[in-house]
PDB file of N, CA and C in Angstrom:
ATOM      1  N   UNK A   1     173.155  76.897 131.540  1.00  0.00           N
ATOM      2  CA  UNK A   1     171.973  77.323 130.838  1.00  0.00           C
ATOM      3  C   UNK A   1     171.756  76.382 129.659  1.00  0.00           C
ATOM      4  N   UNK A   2     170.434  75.767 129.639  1.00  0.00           N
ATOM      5  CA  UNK A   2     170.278  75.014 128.927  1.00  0.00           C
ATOM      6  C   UNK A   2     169.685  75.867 127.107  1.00  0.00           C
ATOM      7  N   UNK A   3     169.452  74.614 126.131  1.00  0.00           N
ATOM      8  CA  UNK A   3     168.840  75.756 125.037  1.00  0.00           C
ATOM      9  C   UNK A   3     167.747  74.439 124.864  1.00  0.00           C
ATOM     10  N   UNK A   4     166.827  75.166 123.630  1.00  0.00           N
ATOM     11  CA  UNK A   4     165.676  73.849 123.279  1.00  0.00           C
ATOM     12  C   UNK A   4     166.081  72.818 122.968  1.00  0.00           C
ATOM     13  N   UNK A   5     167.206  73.310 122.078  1.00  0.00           N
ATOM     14  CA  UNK A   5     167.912  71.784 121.235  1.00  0.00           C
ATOM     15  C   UNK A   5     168.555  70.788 121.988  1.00  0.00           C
ATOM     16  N   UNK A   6     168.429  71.021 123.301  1.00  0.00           N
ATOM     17  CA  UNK A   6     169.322  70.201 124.175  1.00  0.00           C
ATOM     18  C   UNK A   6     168.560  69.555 125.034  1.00  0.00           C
ATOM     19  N   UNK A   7     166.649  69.992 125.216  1.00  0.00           N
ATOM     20  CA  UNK A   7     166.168  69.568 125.788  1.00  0.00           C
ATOM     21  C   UNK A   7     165.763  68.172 125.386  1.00  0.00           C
ATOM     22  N   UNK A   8     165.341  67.218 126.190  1.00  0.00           N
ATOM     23  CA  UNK A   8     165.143  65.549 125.779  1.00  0.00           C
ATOM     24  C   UNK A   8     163.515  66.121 125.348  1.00  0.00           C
ATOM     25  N   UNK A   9     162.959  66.907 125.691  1.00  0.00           N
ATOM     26  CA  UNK A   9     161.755  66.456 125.540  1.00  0.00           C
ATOM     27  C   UNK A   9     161.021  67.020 124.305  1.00  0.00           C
ATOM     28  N   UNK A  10     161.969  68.049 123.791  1.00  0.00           N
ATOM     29  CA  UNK A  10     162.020  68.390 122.600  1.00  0.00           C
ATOM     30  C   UNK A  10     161.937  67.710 121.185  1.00  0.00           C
ATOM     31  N   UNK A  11     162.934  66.761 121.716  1.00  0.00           N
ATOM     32  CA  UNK A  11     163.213  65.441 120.849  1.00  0.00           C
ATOM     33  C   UNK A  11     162.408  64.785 120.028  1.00  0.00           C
ATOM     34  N   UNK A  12     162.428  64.144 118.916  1.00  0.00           N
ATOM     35  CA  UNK A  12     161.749  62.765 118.605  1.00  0.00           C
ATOM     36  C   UNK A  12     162.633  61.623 118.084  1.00  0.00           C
ATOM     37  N   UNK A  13     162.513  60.475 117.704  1.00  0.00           N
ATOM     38  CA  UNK A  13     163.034  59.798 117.666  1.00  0.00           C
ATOM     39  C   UNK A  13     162.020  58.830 116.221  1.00  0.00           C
ATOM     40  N   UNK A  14     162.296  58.114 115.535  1.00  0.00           N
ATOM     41  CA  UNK A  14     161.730  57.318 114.825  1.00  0.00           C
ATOM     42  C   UNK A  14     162.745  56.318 114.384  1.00  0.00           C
ATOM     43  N   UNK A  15     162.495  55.175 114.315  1.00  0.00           N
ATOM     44  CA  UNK A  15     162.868  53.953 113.590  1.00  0.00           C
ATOM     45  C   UNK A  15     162.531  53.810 111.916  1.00  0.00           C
ATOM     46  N   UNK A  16     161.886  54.060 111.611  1.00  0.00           N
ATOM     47  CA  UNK A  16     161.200  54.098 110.642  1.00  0.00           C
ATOM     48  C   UNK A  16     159.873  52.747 110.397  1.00  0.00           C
ATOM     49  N   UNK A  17     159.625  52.364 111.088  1.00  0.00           N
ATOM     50  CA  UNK A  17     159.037  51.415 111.108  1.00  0.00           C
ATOM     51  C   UNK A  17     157.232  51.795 111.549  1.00  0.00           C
ATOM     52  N   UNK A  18     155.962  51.898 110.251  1.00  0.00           N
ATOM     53  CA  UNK A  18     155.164  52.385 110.683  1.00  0.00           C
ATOM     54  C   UNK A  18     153.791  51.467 111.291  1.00  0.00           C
ATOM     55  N   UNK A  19     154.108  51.100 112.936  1.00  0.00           N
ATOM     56  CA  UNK A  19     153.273  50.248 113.500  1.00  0.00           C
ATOM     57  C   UNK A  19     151.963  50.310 113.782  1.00  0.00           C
ATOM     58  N   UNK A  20     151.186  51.625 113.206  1.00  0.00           N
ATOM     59  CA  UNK A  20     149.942  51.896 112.646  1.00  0.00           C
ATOM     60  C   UNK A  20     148.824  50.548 112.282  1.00  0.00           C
ATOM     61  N   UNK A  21     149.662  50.449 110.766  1.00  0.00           N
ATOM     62  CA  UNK A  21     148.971  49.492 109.837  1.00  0.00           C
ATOM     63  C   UNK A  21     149.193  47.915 110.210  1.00  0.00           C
ATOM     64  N   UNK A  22     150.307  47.694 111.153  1.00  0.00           N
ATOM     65  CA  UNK A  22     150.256  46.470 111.997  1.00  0.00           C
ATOM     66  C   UNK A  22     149.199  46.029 112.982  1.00  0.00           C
ATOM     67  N   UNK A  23     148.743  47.288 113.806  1.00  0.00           N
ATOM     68  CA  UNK A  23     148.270  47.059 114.816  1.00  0.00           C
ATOM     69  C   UNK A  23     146.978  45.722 114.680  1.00  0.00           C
ATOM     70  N   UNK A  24     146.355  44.966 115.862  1.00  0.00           N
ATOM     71  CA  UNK A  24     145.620  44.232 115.627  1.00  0.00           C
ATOM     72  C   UNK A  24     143.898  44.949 116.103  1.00  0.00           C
ATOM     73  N   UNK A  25     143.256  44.505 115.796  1.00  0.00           N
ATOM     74  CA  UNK A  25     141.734  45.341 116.330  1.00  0.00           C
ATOM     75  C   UNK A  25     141.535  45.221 118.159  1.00  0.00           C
ATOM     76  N   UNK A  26     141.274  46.588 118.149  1.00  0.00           N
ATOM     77  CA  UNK A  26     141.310  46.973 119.688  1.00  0.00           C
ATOM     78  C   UNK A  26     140.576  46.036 120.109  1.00  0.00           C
ATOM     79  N   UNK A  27     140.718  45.332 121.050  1.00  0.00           N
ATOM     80  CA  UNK A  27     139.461  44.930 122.480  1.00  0.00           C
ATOM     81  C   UNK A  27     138.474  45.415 122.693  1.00  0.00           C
ATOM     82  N   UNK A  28     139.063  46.738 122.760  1.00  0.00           N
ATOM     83  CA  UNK A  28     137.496  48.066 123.749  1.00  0.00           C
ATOM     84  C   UNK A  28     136.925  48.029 122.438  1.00  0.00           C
ATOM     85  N   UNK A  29     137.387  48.210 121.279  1.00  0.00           N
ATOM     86  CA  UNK A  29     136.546  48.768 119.819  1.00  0.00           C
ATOM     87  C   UNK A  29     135.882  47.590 119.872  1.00  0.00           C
ATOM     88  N   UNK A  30     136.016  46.317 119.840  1.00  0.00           N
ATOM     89  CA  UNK A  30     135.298  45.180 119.742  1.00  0.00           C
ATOM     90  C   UNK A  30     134.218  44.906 120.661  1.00  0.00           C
ATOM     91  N   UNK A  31     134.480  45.435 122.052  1.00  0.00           N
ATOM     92  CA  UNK A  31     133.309  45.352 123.224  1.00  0.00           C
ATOM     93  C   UNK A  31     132.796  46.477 123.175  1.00  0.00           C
ATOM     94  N   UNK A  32     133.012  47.578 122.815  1.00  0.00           N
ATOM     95  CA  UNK A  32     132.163  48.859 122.449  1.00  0.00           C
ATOM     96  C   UNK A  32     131.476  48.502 121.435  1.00  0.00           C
ATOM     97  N   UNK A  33     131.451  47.871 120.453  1.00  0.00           N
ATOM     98  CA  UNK A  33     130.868  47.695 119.051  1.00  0.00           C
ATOM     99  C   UNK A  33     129.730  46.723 119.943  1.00  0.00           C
ATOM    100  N   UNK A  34     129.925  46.043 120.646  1.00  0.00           N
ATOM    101  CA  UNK A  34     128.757  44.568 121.035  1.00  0.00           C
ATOM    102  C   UNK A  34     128.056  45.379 121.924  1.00  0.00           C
ATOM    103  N   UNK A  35     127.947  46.226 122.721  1.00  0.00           N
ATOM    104  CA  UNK A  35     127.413  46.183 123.917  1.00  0.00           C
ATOM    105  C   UNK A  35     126.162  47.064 123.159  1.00  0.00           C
ATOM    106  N   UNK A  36     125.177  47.196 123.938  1.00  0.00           N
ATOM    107  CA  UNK A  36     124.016  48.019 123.449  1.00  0.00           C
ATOM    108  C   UNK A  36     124.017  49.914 123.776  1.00  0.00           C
ATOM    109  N   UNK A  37     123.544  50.682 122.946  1.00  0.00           N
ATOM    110  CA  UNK A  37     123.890  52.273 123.095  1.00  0.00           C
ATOM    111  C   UNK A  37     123.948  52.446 124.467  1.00  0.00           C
ATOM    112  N   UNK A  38     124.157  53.193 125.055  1.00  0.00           N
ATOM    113  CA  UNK A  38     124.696  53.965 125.925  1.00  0.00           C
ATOM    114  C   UNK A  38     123.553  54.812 126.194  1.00  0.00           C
ATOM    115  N   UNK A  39     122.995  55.898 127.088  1.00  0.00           N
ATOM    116  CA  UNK A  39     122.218  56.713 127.326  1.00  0.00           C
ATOM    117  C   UNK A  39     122.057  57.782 126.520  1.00  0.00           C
ATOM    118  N   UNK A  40     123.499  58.188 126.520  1.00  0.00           N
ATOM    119  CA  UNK A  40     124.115  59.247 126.092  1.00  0.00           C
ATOM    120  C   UNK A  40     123.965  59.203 124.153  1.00  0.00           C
ATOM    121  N   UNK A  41     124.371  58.078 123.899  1.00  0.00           N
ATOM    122  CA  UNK A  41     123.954  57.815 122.638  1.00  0.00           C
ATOM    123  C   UNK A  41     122.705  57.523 121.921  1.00  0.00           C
ATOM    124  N   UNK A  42     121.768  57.244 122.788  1.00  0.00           N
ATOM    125  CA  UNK A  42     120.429  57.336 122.482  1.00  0.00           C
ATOM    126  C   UNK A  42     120.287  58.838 122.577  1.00  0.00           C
ATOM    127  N   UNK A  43     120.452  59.829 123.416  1.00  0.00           N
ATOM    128  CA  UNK A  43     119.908  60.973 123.418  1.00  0.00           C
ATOM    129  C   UNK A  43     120.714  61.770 122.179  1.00  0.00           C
ATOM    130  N   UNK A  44     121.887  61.576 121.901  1.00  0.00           N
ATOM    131  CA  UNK A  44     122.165  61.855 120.360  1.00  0.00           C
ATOM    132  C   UNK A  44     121.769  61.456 119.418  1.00  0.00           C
ATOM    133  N   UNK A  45     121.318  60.094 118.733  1.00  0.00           N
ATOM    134  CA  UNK A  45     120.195  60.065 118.150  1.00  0.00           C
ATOM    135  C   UNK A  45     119.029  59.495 118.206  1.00  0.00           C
ATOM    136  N   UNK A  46     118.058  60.212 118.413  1.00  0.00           N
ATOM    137  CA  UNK A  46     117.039  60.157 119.155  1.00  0.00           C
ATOM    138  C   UNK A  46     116.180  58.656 118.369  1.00  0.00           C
ATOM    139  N   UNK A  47     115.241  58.348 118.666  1.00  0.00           N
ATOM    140  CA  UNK A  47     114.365  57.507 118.206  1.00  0.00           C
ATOM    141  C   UNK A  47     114.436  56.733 116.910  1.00  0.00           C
ATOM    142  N   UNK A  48     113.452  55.507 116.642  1.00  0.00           N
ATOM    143  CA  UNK A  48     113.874  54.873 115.816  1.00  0.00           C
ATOM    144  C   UNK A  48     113.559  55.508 114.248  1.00  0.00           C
ATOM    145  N   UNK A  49     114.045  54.815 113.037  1.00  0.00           N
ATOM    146  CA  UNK A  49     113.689  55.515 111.825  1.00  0.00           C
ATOM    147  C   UNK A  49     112.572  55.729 111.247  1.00  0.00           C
ATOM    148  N   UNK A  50     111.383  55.118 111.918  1.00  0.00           N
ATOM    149  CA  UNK A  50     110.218  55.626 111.675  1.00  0.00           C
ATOM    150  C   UNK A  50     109.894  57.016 112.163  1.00  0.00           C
ATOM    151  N   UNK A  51     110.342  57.425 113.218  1.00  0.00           N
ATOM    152  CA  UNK A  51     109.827  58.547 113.963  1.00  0.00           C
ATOM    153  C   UNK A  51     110.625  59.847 113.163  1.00  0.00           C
ATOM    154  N   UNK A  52     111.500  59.424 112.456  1.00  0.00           N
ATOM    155  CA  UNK A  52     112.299  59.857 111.611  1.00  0.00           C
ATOM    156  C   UNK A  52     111.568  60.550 110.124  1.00  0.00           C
ATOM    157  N   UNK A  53     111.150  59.644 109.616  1.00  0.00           N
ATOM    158  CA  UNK A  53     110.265  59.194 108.577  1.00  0.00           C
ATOM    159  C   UNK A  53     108.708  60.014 109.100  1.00  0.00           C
ATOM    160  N   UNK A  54     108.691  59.895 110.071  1.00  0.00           N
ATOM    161  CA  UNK A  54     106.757  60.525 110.356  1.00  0.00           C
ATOM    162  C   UNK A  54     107.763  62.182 110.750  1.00  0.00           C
ATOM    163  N   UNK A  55     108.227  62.613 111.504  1.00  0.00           N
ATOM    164  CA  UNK A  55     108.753  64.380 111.300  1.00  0.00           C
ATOM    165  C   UNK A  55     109.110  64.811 109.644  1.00  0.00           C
ATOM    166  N   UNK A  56     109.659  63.858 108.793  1.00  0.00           N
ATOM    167  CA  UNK A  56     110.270  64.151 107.075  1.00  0.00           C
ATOM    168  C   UNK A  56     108.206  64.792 106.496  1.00  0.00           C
ATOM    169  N   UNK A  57     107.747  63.182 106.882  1.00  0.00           N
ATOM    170  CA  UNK A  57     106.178  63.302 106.268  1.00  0.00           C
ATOM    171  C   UNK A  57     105.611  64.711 106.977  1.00  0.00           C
ATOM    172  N   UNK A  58     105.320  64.986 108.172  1.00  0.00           N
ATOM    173  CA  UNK A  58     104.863  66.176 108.545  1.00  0.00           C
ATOM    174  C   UNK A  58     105.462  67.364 107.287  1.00  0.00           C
ATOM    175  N   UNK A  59     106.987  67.702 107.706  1.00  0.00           N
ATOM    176  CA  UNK A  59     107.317  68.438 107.210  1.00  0.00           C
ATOM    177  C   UNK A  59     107.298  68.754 105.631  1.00  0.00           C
ATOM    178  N   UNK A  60     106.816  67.768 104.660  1.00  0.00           N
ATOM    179  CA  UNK A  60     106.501  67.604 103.479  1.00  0.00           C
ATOM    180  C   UNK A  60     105.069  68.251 103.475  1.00  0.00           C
ATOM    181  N   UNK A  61     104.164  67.679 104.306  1.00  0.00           N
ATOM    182  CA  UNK A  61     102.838  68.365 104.634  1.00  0.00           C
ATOM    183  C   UNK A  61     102.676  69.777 104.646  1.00  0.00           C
ATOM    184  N   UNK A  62     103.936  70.441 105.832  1.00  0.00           N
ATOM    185  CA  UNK A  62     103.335  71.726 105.732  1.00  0.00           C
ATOM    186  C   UNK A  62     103.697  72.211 104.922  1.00  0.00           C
ATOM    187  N   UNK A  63     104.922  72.095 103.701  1.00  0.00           N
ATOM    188  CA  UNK A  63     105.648  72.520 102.932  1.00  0.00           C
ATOM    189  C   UNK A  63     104.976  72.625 101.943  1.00  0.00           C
ATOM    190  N   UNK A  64     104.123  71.504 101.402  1.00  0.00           N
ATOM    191  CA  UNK A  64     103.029  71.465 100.458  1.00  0.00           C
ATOM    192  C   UNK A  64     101.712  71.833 100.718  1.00  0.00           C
ATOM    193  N   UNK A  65     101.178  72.730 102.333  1.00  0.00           N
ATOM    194  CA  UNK A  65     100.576  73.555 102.216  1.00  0.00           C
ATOM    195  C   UNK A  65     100.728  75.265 101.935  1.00  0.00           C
ATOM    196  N   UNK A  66     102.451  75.336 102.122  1.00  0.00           N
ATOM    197  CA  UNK A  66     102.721  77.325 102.189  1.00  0.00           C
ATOM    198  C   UNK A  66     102.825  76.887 100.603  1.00  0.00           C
ATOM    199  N   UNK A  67     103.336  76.300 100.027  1.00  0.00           N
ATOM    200  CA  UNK A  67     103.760  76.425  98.431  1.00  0.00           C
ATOM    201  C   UNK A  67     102.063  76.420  97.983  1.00  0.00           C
ATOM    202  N   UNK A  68     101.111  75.636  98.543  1.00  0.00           N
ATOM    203  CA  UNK A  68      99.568  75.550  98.085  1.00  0.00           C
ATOM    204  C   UNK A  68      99.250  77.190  97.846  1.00  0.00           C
ATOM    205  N   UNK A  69      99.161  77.711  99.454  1.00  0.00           N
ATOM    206  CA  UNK A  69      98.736  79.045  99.500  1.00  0.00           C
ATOM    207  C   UNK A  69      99.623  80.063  99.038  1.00  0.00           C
ATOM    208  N   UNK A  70     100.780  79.785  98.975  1.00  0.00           N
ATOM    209  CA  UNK A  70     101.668  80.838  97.843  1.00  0.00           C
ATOM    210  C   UNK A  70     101.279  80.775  96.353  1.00  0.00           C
ATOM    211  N   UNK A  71     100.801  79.593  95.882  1.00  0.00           N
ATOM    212  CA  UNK A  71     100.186  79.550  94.606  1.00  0.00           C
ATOM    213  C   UNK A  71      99.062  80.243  94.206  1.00  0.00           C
ATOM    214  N   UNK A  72      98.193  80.165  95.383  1.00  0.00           N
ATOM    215  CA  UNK A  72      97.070  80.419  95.193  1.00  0.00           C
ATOM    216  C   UNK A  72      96.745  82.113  95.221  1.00  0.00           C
ATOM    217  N   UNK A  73      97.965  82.568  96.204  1.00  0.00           N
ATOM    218  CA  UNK A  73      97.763  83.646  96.104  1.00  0.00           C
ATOM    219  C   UNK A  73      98.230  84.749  95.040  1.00  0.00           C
ATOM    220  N   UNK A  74      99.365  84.037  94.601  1.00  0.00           N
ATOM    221  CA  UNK A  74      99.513  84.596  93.200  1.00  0.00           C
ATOM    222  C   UNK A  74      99.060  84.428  92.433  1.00  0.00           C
ATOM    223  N   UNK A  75      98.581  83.678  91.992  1.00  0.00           N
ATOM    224  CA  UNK A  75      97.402  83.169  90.617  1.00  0.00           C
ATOM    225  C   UNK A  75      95.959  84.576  90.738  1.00  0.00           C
ATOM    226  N   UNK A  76      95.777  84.782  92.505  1.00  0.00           N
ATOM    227  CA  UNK A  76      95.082  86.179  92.634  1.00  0.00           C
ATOM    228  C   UNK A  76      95.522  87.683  92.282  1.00  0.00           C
ATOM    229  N   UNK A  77      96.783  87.220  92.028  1.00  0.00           N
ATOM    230  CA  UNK A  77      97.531  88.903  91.763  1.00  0.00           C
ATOM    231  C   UNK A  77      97.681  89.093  90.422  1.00  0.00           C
ATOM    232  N   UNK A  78      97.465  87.966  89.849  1.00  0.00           N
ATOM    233  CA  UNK A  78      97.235  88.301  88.691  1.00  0.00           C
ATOM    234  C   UNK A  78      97.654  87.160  87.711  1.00  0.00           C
TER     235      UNK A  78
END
């Protein structure tokens, strides 16, 4: 009968040596970085920063029409 402490896979092991901050820049990170978005990444973010910029402007629009007619209607109440 075995126990945990005896299992190998339990185990760890370290050198102390932290080969993290050695490593050199991935390949894939370098050809992922060049290649052009993906499908999938266009549909996460959607369109360019103008189209961005014209939904902000709308939404400034209607915002500065309910605050218009909220003004207006209180200025009627008295």
């Amino acid at each position: 009968m075995s126990t945990a402490a005896s299992d190998p896979s339990a185990t760890t092991t370290t050198n102390g040596s932290n080969n993290a901050s050695k490593k050199t820049p991935s390949l894939m990170l370098d050809k992922y970085l060049a290649t052009p978005p993906t499908i999938t990444e266009n549909l996460a973010f959607p369109g360019p920063p103008r189209a961005a910029k014209r939904v902000a402007k709308e939404k400034r629009k209607k915002a500065a029409e309910f605050i218009e007619g909220w003004q207006a209607e209180w200025e009627r109440m008295g």
